[in-house]
Every structure is written in C-alpha cells, then in structure tokens.
PDB file of N, CA and C in Angstrom:
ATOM      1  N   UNK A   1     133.107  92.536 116.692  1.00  0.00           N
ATOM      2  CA  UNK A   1     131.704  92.146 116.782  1.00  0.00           C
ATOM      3  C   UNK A   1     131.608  90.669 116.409  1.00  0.00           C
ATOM      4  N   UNK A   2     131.175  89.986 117.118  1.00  0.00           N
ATOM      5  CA  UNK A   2     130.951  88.038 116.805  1.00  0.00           C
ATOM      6  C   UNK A   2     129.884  88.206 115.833  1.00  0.00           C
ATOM      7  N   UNK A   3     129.265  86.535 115.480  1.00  0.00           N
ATOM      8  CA  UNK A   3     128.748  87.057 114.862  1.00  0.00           C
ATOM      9  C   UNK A   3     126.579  87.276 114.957  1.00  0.00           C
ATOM     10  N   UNK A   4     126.987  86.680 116.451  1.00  0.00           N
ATOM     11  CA  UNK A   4     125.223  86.575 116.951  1.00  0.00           C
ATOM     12  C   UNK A   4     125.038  88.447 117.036  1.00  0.00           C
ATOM     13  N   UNK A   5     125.859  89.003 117.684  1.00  0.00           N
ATOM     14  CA  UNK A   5     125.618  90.771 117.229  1.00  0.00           C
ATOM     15  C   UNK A   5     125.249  90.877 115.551  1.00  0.00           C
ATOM     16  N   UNK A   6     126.737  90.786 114.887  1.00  0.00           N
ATOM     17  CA  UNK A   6     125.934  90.722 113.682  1.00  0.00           C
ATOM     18  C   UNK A   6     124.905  90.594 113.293  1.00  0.00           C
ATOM     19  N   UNK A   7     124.356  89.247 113.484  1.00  0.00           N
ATOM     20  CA  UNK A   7     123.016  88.206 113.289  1.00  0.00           C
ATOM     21  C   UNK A   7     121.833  89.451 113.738  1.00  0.00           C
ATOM     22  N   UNK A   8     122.460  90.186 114.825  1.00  0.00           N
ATOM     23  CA  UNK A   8     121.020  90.951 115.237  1.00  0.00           C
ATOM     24  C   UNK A   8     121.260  92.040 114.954  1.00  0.00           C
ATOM     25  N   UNK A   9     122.376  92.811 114.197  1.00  0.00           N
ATOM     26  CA  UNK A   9     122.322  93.993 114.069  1.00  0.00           C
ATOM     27  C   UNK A   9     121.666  93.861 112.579  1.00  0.00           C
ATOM     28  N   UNK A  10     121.852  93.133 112.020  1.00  0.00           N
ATOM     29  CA  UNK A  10     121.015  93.431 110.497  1.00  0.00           C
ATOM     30  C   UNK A  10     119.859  92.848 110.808  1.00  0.00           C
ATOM     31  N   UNK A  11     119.205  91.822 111.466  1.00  0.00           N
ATOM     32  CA  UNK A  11     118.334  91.784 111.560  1.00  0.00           C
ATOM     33  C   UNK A  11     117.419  93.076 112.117  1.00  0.00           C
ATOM     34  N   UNK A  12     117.744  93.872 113.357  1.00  0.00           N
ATOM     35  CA  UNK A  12     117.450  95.096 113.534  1.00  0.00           C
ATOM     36  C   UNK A  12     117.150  96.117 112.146  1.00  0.00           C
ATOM     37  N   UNK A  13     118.294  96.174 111.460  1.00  0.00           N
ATOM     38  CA  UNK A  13     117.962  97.229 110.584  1.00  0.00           C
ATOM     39  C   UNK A  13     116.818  96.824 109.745  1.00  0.00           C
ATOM     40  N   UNK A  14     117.063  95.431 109.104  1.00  0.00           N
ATOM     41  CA  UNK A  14     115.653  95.365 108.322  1.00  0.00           C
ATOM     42  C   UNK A  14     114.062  95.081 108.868  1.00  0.00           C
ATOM     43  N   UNK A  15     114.322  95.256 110.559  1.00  0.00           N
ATOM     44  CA  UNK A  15     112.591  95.226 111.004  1.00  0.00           C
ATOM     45  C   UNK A  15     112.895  96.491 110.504  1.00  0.00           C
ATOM     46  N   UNK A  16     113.759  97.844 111.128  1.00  0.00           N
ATOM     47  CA  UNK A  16     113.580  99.490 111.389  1.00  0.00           C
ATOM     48  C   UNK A  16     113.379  99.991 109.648  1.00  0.00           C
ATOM     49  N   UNK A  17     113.675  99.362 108.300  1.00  0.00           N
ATOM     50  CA  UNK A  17     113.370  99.544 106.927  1.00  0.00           C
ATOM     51  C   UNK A  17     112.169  99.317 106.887  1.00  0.00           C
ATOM     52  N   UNK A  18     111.917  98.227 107.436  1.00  0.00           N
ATOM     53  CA  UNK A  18     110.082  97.546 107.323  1.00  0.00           C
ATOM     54  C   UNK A  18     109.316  98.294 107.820  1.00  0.00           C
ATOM     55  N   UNK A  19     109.613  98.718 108.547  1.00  0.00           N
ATOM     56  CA  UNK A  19     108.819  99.823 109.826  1.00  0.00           C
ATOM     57  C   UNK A  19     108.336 101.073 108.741  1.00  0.00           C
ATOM     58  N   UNK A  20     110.042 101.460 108.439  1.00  0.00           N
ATOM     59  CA  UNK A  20     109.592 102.925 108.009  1.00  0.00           C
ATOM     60  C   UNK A  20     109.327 102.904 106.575  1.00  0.00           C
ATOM     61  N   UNK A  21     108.976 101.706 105.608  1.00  0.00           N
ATOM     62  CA  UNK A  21     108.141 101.495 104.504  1.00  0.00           C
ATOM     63  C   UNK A  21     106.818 101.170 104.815  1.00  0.00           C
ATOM     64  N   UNK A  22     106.324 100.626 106.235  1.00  0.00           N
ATOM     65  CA  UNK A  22     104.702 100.461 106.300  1.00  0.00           C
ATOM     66  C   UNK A  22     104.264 102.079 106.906  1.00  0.00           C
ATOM     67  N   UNK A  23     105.409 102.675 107.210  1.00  0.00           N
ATOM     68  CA  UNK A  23     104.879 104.475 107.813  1.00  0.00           C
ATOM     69  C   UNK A  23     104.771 104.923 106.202  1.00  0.00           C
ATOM     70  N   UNK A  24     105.210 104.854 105.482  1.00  0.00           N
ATOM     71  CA  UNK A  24     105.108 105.993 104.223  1.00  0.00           C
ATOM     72  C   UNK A  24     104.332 105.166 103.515  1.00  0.00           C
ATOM     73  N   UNK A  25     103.775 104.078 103.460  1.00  0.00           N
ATOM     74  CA  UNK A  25     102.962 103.409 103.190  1.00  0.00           C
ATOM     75  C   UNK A  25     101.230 104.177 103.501  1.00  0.00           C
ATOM     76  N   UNK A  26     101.606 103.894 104.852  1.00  0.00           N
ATOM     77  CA  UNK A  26     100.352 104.532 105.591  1.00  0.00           C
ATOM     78  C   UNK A  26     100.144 106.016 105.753  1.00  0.00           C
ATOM     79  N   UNK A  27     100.899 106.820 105.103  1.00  0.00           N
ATOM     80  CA  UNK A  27     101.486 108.370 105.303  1.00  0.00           C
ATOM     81  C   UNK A  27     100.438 108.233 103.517  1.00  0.00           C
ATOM     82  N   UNK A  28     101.014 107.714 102.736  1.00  0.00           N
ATOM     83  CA  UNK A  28     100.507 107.815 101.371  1.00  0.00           C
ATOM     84  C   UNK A  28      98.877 107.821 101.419  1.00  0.00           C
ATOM     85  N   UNK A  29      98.646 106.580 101.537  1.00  0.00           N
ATOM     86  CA  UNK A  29      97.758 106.306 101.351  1.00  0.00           C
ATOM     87  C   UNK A  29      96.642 107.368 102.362  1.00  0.00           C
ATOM     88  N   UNK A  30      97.126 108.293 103.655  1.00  0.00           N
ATOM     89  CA  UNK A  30      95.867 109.451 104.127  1.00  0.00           C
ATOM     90  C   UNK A  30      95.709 110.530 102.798  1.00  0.00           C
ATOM     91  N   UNK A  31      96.663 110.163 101.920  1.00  0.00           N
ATOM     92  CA  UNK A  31      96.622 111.062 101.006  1.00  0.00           C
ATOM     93  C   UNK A  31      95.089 111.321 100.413  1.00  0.00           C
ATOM     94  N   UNK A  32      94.633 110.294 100.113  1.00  0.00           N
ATOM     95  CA  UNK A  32      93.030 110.592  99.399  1.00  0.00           C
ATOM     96  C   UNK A  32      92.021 109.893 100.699  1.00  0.00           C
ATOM     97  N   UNK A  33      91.088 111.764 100.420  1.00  0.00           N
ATOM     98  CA  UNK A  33      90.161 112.083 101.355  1.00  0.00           C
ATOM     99  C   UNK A  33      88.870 110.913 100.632  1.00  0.00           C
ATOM    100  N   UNK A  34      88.250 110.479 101.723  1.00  0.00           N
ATOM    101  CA  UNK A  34      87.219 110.034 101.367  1.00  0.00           C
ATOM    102  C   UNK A  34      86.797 108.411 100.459  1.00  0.00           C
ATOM    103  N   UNK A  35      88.620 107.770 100.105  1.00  0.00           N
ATOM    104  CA  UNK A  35      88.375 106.989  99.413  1.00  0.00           C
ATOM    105  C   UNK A  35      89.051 105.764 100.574  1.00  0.00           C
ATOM    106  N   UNK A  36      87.745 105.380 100.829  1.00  0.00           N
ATOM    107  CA  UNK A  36      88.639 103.903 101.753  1.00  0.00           C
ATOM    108  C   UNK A  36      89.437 102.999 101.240  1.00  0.00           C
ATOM    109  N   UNK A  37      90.177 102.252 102.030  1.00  0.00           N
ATOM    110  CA  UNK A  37      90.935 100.941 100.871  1.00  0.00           C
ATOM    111  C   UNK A  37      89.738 100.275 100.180  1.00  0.00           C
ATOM    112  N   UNK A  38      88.804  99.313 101.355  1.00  0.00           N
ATOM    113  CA  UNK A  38      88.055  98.798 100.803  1.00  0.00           C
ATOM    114  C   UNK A  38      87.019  99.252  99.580  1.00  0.00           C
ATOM    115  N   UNK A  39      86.737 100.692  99.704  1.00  0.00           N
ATOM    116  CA  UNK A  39      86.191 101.581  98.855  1.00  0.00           C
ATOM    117  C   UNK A  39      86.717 101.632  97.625  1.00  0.00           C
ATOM    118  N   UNK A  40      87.622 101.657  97.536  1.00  0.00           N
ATOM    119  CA  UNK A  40      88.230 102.094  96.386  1.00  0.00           C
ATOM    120  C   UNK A  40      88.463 100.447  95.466  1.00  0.00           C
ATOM    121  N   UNK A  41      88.501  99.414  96.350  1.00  0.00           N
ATOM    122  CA  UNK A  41      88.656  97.973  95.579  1.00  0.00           C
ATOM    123  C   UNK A  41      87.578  97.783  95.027  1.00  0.00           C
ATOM    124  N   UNK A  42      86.430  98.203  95.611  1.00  0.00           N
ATOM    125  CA  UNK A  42      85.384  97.741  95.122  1.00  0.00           C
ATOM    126  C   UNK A  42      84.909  98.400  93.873  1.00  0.00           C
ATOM    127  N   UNK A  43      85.159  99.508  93.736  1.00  0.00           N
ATOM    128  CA  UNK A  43      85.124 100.674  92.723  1.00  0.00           C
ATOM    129  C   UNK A  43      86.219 100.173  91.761  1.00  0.00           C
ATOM    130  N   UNK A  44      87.383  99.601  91.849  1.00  0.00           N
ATOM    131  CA  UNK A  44      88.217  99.031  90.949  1.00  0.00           C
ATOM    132  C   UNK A  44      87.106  97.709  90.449  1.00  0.00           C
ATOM    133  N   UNK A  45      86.685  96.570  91.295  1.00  0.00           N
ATOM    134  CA  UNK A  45      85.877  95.506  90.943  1.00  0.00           C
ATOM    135  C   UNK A  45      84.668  95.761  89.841  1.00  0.00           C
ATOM    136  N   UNK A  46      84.052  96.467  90.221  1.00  0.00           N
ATOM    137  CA  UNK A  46      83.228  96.983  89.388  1.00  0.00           C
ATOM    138  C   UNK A  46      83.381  97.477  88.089  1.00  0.00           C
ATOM    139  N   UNK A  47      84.217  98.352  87.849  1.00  0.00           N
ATOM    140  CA  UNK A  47      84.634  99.168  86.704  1.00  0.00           C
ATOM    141  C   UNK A  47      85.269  97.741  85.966  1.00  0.00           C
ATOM    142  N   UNK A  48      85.982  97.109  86.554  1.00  0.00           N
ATOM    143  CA  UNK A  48      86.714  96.065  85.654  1.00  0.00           C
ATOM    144  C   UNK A  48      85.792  94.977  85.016  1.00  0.00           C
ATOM    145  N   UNK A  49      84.481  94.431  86.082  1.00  0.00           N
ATOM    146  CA  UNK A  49      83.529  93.954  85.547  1.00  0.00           C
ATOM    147  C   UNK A  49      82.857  94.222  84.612  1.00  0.00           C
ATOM    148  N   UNK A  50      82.172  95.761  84.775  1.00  0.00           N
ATOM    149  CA  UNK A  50      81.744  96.636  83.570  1.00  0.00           C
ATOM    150  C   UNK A  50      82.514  96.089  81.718  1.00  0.00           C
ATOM    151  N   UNK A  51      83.699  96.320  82.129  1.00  0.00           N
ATOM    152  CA  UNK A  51      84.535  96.197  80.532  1.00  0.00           C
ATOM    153  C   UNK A  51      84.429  94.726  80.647  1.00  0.00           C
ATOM    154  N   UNK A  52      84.893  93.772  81.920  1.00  0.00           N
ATOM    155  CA  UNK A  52      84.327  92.043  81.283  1.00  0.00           C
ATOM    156  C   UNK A  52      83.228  91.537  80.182  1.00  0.00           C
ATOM    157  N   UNK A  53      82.026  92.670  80.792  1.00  0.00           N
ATOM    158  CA  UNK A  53      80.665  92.314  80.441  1.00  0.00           C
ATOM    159  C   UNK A  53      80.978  93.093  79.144  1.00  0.00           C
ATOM    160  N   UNK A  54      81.486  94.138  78.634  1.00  0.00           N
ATOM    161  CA  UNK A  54      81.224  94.759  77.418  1.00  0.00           C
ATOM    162  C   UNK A  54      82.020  94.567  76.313  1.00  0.00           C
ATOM    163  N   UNK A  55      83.288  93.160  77.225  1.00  0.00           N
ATOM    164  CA  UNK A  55      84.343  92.997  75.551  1.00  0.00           C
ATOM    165  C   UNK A  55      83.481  91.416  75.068  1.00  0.00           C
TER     166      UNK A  55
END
C-alpha cells in the first residue's frame, strides 16, 4: 500500500468514527421525550440565573 492509500484509508476511518459518534449522539439524545435541545438550554439558563440572583 503507498502511501496516498494510506493517507485515505485513515482518513476514511476517522470520517466512518465521526459518523458513528454523531449517530449515538443523535440516538441519545431521542432519548428524552419532550425536552428540546433548545428547551432544555434555556431551562438550564434560567435555573442558573435564579442561583446568580440568590448568591
């Protein structure tokens, strides 16, 4: 194998790692019903503000 194969065979594998960490990524996260990303940041924003304002 030279080494421009090389060059593209690992490059290959780490798009096909990337790939299948943004699938279990996105597999996780259908996990909770009802809580959007954005939903849920904002609900983090808030709560964290809350304790800003109360220390």
């Amino acid at each position: 194998m030279n080494a421009l194969a090389m060059f593209f065979a690992i490059l290959g594998a780490s798009y096909v790692s990337w790939l299948i960490m943004k699938l279990i990524i996105w597999i996780d996260d259908a996990d909770e019903p009802g809580c959007e990303k954005a939903q849920c940041e904002e609900t983090q924003y808030a709560e964290s503000e809350e304790r800003r304002r109360a220390a």
